[in-house]
Structure formats: structure tokens, C-alpha cells
C-alpha atoms as a PDB file:
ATOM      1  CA  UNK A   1      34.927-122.666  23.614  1.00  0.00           C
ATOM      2  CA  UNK A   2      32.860-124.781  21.423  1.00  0.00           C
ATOM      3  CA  UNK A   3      29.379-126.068  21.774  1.00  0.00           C
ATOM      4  CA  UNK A   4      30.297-128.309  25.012  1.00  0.00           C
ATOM      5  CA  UNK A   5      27.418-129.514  27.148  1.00  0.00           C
ATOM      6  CA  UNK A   6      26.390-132.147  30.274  1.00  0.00           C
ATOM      7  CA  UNK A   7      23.260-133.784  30.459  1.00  0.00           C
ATOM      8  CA  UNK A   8      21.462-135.968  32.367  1.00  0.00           C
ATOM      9  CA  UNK A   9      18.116-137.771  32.371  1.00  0.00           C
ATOM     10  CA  UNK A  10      15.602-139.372  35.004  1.00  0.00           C
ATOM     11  CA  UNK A  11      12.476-141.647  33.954  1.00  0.00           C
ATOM     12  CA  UNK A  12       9.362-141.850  34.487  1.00  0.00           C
ATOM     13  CA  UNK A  13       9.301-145.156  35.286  1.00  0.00           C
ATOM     14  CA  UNK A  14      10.981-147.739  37.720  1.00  0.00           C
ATOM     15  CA  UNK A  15      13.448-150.296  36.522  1.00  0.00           C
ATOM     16  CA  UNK A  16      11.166-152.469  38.656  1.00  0.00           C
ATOM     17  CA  UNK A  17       7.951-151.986  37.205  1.00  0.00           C
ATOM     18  CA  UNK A  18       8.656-151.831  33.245  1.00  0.00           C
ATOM     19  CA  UNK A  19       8.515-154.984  31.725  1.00  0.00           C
ATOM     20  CA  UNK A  20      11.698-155.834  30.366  1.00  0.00           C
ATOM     21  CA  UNK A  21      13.748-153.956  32.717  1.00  0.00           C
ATOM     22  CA  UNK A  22      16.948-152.217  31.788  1.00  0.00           C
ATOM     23  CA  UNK A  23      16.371-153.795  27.939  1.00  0.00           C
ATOM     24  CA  UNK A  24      13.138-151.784  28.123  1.00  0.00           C
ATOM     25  CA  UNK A  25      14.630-148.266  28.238  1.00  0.00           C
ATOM     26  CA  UNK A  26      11.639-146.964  25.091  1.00  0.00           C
ATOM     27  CA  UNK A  27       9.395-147.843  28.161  1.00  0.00           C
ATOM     28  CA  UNK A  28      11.105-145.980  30.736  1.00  0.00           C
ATOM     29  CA  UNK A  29       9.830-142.102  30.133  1.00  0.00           C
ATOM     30  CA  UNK A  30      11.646-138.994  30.556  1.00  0.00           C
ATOM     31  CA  UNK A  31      10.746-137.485  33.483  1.00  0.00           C
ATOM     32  CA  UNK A  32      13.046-134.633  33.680  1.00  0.00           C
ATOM     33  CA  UNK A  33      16.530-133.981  32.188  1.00  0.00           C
ATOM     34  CA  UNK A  34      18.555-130.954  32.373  1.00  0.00           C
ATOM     35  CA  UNK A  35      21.636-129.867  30.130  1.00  0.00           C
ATOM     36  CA  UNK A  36      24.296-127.769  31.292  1.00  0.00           C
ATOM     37  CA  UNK A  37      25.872-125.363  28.911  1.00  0.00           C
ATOM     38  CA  UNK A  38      29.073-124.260  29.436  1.00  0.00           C
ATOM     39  CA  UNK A  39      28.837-121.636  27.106  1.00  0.00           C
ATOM     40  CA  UNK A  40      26.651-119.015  28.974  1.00  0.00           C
ATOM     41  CA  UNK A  41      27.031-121.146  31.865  1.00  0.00           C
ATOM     42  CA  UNK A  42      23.680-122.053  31.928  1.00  0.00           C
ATOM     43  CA  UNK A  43      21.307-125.326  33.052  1.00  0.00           C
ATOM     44  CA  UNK A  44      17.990-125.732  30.721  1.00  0.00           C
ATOM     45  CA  UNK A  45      15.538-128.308  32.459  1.00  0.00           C
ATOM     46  CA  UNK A  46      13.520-130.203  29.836  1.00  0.00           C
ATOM     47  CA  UNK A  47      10.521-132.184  30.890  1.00  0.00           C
ATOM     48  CA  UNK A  48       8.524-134.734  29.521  1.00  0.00           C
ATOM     49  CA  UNK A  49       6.337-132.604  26.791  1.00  0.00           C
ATOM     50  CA  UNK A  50       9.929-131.272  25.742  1.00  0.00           C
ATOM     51  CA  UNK A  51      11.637-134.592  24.784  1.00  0.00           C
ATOM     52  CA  UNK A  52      11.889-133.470  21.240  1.00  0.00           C
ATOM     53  CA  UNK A  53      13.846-129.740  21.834  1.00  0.00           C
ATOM     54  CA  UNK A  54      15.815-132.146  24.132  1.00  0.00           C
ATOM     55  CA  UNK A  55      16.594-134.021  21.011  1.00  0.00           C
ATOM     56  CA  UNK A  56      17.459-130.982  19.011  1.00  0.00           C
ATOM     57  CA  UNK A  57      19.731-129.519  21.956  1.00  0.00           C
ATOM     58  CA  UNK A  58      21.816-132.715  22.122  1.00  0.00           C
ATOM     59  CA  UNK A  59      21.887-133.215  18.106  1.00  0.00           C
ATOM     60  CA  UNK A  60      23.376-129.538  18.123  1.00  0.00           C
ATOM     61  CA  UNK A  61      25.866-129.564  20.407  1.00  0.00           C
ATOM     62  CA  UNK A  62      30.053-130.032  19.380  1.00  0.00           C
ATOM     63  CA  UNK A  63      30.100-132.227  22.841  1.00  0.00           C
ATOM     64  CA  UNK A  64      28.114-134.335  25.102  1.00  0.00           C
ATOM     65  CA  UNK A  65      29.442-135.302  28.307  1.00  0.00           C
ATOM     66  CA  UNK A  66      27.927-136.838  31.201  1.00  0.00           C
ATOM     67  CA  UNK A  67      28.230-140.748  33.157  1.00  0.00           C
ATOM     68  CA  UNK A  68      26.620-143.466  31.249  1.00  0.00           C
ATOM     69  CA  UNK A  69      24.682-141.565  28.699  1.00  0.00           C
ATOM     70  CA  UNK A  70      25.378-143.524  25.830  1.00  0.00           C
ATOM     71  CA  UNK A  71      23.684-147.026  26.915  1.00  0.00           C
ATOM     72  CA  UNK A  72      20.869-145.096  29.204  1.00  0.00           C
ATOM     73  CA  UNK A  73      20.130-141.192  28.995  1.00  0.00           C
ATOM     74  CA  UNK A  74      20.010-141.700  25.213  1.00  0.00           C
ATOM     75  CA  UNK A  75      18.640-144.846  25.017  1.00  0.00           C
ATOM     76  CA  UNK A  76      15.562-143.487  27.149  1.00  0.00           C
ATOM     77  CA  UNK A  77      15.638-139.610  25.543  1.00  0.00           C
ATOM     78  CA  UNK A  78      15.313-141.347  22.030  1.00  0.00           C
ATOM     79  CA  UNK A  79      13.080-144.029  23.172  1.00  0.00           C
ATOM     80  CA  UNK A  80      14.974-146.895  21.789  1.00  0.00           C
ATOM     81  CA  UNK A  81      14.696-150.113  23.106  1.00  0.00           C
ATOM     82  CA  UNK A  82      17.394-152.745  24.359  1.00  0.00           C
ATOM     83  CA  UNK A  83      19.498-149.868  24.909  1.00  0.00           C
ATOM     84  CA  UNK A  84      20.237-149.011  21.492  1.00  0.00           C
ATOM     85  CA  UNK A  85      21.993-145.989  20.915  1.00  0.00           C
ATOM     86  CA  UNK A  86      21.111-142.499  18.643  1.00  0.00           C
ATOM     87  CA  UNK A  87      24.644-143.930  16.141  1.00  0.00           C
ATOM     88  CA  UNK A  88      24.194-139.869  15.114  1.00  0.00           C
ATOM     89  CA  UNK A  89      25.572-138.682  18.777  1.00  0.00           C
ATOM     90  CA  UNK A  90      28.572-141.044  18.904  1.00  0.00           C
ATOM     91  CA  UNK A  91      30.915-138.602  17.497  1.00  0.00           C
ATOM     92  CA  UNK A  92      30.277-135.736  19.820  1.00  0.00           C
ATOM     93  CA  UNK A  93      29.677-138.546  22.902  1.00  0.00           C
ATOM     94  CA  UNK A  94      32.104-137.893  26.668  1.00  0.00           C
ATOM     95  CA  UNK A  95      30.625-140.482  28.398  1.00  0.00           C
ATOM     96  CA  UNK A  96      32.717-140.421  31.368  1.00  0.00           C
ATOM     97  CA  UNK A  97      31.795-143.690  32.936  1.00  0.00           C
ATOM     98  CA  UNK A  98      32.391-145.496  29.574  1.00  0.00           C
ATOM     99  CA  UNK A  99      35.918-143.864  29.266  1.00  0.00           C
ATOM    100  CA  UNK A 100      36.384-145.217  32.793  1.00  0.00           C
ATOM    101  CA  UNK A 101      36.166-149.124  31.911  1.00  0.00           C
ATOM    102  CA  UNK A 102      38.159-148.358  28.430  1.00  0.00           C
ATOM    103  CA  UNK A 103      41.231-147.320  30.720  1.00  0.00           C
ATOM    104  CA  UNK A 104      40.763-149.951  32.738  1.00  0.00           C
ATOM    105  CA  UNK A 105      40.858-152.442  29.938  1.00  0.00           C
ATOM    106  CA  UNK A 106      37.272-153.742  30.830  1.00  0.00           C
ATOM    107  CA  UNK A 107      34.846-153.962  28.285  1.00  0.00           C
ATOM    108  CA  UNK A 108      32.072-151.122  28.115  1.00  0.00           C
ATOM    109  CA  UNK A 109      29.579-153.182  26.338  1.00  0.00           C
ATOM    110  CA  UNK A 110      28.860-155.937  28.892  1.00  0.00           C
ATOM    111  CA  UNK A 111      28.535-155.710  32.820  1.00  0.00           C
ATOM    112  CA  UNK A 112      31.072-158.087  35.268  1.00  0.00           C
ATOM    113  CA  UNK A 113      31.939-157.673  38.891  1.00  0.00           C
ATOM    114  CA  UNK A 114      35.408-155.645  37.655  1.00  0.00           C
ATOM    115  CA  UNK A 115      33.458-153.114  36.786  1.00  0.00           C
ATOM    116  CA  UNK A 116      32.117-152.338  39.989  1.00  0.00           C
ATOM    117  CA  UNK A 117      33.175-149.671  42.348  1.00  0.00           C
ATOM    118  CA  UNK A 118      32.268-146.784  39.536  1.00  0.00           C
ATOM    119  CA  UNK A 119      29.206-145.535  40.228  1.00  0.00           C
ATOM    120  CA  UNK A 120      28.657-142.093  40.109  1.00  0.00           C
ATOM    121  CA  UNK A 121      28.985-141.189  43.347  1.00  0.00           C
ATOM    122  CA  UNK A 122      31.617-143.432  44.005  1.00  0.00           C
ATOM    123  CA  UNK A 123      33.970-142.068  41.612  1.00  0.00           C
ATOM    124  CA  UNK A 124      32.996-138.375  42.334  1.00  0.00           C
ATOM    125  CA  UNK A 125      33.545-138.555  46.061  1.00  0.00           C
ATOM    126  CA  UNK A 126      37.058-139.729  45.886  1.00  0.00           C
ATOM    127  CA  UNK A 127      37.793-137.545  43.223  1.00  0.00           C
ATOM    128  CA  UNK A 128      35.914-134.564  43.792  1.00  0.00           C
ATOM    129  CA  UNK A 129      34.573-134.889  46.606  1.00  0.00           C
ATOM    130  CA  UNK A 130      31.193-134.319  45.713  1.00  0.00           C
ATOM    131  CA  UNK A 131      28.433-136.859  46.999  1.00  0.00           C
ATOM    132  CA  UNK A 132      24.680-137.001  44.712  1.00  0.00           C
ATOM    133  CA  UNK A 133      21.816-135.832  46.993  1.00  0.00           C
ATOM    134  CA  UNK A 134      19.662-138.723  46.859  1.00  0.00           C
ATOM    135  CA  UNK A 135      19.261-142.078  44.718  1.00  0.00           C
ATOM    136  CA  UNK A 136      18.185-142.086  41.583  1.00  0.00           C
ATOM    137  CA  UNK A 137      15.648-145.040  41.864  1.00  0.00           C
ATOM    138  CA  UNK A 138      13.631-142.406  43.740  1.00  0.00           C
ATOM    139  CA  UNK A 139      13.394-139.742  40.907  1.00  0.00           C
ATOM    140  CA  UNK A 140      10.509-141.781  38.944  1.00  0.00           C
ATOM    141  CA  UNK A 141       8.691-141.875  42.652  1.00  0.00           C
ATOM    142  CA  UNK A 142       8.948-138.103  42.848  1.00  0.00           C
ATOM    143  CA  UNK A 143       7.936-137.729  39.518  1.00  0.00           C
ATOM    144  CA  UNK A 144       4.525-140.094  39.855  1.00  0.00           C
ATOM    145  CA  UNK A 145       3.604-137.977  43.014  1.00  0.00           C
ATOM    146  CA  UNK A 146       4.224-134.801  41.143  1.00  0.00           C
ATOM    147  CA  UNK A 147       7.408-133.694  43.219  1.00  0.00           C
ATOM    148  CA  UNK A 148       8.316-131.873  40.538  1.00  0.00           C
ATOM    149  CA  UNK A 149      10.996-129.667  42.859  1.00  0.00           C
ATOM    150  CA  UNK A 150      12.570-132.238  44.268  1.00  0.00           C
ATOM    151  CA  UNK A 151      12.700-134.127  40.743  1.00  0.00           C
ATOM    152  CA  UNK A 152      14.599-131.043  39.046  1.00  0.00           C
ATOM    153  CA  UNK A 153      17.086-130.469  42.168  1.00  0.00           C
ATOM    154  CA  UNK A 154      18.230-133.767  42.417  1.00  0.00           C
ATOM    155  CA  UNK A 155      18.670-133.676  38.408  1.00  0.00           C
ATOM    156  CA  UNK A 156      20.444-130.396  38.733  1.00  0.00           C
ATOM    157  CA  UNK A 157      22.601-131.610  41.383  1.00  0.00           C
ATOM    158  CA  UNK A 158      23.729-134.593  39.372  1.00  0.00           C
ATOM    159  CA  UNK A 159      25.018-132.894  36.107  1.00  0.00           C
ATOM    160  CA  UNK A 160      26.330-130.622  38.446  1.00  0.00           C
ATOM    161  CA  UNK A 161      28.148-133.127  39.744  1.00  0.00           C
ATOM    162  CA  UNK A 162      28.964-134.738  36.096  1.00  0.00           C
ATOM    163  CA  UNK A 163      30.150-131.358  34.956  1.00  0.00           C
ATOM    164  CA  UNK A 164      32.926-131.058  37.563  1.00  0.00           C
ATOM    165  CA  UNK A 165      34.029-134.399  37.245  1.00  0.00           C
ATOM    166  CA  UNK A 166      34.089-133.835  33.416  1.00  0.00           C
ATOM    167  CA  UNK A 167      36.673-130.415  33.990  1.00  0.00           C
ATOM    168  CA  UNK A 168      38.396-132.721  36.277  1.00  0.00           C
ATOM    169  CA  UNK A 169      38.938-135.283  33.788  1.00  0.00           C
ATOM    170  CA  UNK A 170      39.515-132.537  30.999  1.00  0.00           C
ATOM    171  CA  UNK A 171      42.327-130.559  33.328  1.00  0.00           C
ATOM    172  CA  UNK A 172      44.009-133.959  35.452  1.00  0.00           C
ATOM    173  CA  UNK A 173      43.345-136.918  33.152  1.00  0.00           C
ATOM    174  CA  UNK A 174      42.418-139.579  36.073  1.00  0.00           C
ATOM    175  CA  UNK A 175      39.565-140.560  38.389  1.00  0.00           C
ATOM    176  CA  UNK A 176      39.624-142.308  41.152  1.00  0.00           C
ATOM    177  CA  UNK A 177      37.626-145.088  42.196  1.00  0.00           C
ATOM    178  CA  UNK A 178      36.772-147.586  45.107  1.00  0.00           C
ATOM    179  CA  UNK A 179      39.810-149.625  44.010  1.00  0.00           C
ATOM    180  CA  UNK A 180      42.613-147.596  42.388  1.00  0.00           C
ATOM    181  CA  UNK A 181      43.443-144.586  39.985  1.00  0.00           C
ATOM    182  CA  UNK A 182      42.420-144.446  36.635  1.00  0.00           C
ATOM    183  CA  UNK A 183      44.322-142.560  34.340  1.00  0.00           C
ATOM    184  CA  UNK A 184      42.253-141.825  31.135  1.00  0.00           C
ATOM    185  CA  UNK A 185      43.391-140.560  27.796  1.00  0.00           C
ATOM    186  CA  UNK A 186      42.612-136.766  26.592  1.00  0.00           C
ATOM    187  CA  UNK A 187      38.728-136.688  24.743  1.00  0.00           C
ATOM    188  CA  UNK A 188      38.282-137.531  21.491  1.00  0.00           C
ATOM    189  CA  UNK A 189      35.512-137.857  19.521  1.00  0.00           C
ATOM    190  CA  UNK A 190      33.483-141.166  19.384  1.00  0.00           C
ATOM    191  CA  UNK A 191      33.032-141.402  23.376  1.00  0.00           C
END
């Protein structure tokens, strides 16, 4: 197998309390991220003092998957601002949630009430039937009161998560979500 990973980020920082919001995601922070390899079968938790060995990790990996990594764990990893993107990743890039909306004909640039119903947790219930453990707007709280622990398990538990939906995808070719069945086309590269 080739050089296939998961990862997933939190921030340091609330959506709430950065200035600029989600267009602010160089203010955001990493907190934690971890990256599952599927080689070795192993998860490597990164925190914020290892942002750049983060960097190098992603940058040398044959495949990236994970749910909406291309406008937000990358955006925030590289610190870029307006959710930019790192235009180096987008040939190794299996952002899940983005190749939902594609199949669905929606646009995965811009944001409209059709593409609702496909969070994370949404789509992996019905088609995994795995739930995340908490919500993500907690993990920067955990992280400003130094719950460290519980910072790193819920970030586990997510690309945990991301990785079986990802083999799902890989093996069955469809999601579903809170309206319908999404078939979606084999991975290629370029997300």
C-alpha cells in the first residue's frame, strides 16, 4: 500500500472569539491533530510546538484523506487566512466531505441549505454507524483549560471515525446521508 494517511485537526481557538471567524482560520491555532497511518497502522498526535513535522508528514504522504480538510484542517495547519489552501497538497487531497457535494452536483466552494445534512457525524452514523464522542466547538475549551486527554481522545476518535468512513468509501463507493444515498466515484488525485 502506498503512503495513505487520515488526519484531522482541532484549534486553539473558538470560531466565536477570533475576529474574522471562519475567514480567520491563520488565527485559529492548532491545538492538537493526529494522523493515522495506514501503513504500520499507526496514529501520531502532533501538538501545537509540532505544527511544522505536521507539515512535513502531510507534504510526504501519496494520500490525504479525512472530512473537510481542504478548506479547514489545512487552512488552519498552514496558517493561511480566508481559508486558502496549501495548492501543493491538492494532488494527494481525499477530502471526503468535498467528494460528497461533487456527487451530489452541489458546489464545494460555497455553502447553501442543499448542502446540509453532511456533517460528520451525520454521514458516519447512517453509514457506519459510528457517532463522534463530543462536539468539536468544545476541543479549543479543553485545550485553554489544559485538558490535554480529553483534547487527544476526542481527536483520535474522529480520524478514527474518518478512516472507516474513508475504507467504506474506498470498498462500497456511497455514503449515506440525512436525505438520500450518495454514490461517489473511485479516488483520484486532486480531491
Amino acid at each position: 500500500m502506498n503512503d495513505w494517511i487520515v488526519v484531522d485537526v482541532e484549534i486553539q481557538k473558538t470560531i466565536e472569539e477570533t475576529p474574522g471567524g471562519w475567514d480567520a482560520t491563520d488565527l485559529l491555532g492548532v491545538a492538537c491533530a493526529v494522523v493515522y497511518e495506514f501503513k504500520g497502522d499507526n496514529f501520531r498526535v502532533y501538538g501545537p510546538n509540532d505544527v511544522e513535522r505536521l507539515r512535513e508528514r502531510l507534504l510526504a504522504a501519496d494520500r490525504v484523506s479525512g472530512y473537510n480538510i481542504w478548506k479547514f484542517d489545512y487552512p488552519v495547519i498552514w496558517g493561511l487566512p480566508g481559508r486558502e489552501r496549501k495548492m501543493e497538497m491538492l494532488p494527494k487531497t481525499d477530502d471526503l466531505l468535498r467528494r460528497i457535494w461533487q456527487a451530489q452536483g452541489l458546489n464545494p466552494e460555497t455553502f447553501s441549505k442543499f448542502h446540509g445534512g453532511t456533517s460528520l457525524d451525520i454521514v458516519a452514523g447512517e453509514t457506519i454507524n459510528q457517532r463522534k464522542s463530543g462536539f468539536s466547538g468544545d476541543a479549543p475549551k479543553w485545550f485553554q483549560a489544559g485538558e490535554w486527554a480529553k483534547l487527544v481522545d476526542y481527536c483520535i476518535n474522529d480520524v478514527k471515525i474518518e478512516r472507516d468512513l474513508a475504507l467504506f468509501v474506498e470498498k462500497h463507493g456511497y455514503v449515506i446521508t440525512r436525505v438520500n444515498r450518495v454514490h461517489i466515484a473511485a479516488w483520484e488525485k486532486g480531491y
